[in-house]
Structure formats: structure tokens, C-alpha cells
Protein backbone atom coordinates (compact mmCIF):
# COMPACT_ATOMS: atom_id res chain seq x y z
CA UNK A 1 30.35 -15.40 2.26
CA UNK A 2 27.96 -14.41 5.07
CA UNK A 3 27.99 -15.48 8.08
CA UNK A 4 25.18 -16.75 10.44
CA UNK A 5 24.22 -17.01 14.37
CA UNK A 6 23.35 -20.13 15.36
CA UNK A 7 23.79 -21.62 18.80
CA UNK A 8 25.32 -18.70 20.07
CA UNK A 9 27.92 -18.48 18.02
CA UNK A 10 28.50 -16.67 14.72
CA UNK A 11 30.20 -19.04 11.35
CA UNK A 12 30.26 -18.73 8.22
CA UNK A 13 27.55 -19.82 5.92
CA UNK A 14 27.82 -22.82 3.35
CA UNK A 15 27.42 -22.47 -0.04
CA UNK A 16 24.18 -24.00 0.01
CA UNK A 17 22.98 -22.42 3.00
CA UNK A 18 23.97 -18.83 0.98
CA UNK A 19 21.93 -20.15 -1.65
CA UNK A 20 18.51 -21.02 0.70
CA UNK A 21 18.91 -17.42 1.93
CA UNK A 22 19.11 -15.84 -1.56
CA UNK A 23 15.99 -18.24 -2.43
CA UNK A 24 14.24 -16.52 0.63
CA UNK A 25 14.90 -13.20 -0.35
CA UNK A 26 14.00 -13.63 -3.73
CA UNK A 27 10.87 -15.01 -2.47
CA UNK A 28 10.40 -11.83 -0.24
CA UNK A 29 10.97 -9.57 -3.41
CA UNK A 30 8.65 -11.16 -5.30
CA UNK A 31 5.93 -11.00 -3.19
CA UNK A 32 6.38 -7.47 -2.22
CA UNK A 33 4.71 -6.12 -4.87
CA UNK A 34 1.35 -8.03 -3.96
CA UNK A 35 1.24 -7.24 -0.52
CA UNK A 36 1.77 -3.46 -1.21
CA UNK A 37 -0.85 -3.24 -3.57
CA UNK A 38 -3.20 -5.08 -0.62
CA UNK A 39 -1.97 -2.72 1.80
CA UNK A 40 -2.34 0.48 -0.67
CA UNK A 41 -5.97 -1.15 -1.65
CA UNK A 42 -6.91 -1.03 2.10
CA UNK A 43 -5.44 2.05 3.27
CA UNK A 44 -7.82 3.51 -0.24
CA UNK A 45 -10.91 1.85 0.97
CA UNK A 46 -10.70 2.63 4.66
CA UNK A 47 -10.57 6.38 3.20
CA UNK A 48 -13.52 6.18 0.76
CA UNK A 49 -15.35 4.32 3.57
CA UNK A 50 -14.82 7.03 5.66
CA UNK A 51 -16.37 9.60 3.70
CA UNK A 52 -19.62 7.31 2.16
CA UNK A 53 -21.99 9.72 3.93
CA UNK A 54 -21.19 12.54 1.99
CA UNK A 55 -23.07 11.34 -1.37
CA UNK A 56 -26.08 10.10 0.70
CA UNK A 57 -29.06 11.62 -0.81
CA UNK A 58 -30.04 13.00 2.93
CA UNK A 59 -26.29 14.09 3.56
CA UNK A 60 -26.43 17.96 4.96
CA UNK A 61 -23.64 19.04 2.22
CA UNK A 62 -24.16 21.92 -0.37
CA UNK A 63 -24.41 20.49 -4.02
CA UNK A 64 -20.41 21.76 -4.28
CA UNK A 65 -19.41 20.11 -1.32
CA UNK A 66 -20.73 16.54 -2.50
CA UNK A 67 -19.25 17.40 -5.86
CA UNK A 68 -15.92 17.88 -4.03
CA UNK A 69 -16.20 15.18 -2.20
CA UNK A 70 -17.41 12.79 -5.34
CA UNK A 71 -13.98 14.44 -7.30
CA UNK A 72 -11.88 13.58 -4.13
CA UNK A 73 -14.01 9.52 -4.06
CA UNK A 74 -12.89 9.16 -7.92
CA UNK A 75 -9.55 10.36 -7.10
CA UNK A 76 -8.71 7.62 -4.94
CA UNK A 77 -10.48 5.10 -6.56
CA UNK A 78 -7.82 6.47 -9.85
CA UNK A 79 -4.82 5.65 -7.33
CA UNK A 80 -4.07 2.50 -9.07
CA UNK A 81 -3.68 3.48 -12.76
CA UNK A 82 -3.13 7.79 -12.02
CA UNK A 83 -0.17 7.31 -9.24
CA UNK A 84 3.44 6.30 -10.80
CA UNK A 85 4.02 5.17 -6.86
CA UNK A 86 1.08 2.70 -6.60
CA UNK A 87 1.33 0.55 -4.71
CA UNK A 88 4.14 1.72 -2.85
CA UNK A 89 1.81 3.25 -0.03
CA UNK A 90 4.56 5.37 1.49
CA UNK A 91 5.20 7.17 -1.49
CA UNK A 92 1.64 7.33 -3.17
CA UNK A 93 0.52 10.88 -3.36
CA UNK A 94 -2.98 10.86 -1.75
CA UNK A 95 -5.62 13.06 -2.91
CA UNK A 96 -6.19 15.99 -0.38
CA UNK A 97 -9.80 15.47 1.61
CA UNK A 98 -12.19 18.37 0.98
CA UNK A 99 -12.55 20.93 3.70
């Protein structure tokens, strides 16, 4: 059994108050999943919106550099499906930005 802190002191937990805990958790673990992929899906789009300019038709870039850059847009828009991590956004391996 666990024990708890309420009231400034510490007892131990019932059994049913063991069992609203493990509900909670469960709860937690289940919806982690979601709210990585939300949190992947924004740190991705914050980085594509970053670099829109660079397929502009008036963007100053060499016809290699907006190729790099349109390999490097596709590559994070592939996170989901190409990255074995996704959506784990700590341990997704994010494409390298052009130079």
C-alpha cells in the first residue's frame, strides 16, 4: 500500500483510494499519446511556418536552395509516418535546416 499526505500528516491509503489513483494514472497513460502527437504536430508546424518564405515565388534563394529547403518542408511534414519516435517529441529525430 501507498501512502498519502493529507492534512499534514502522511497514512496509508485505502484500498479504494489505491484504486482511484491507479484509475488516474491509467487515465494519464492513455492520454499521453494524444497530447504528444499535439505537441510533436506543433513543434512541426511552428518549423515549416518558419521557413514559408523560402518557396515564395519572389524569395531571393538559388533554385538549389529552395529545392533544399522544399526536401527539408517534406521532411517534416514525413515526421509522422518516417520517425519510429513520433510523437515522442524528445526523441523524434528532426530533419537538419538547410544552411
Amino acid at each position: 500500500m501507498g501512502s498519502i499526505y493529507k492534512g499534514g500528516v502522511y497514512r496509508e491509503m485505502t484500498a479504494a483510494e489505491e484504486a482511484e489513483n491507479a484509475a488516474i494514472d491509467k487515465k494519464f497513460a492513455d492520454a499521453l499519446p494524444a497530447v504528444q502527437a499535439k505537441a510533436s504536430r506543433m513543434l512541426r508546424d511552428a518549423r515549416l511556418a518558419t521557413c514559408d518564405w523560402t518557396q515564395a515565388a519572389d524569395s531571393p534563394l538559388t533554385a538549389s536552395k529552395k529545392t533544399a529547403w522544399a526536401n527539408y518542408r517534406a521532411a517534416l511534414r514525413n515526421l509522422p509516418t518516417a520517425d519510429e519516435n513520433w510523437p515522442d517529441s524528445e526523441q523524434i529525430t528532426w530533419p537538419t535546416e538547410p544552411s
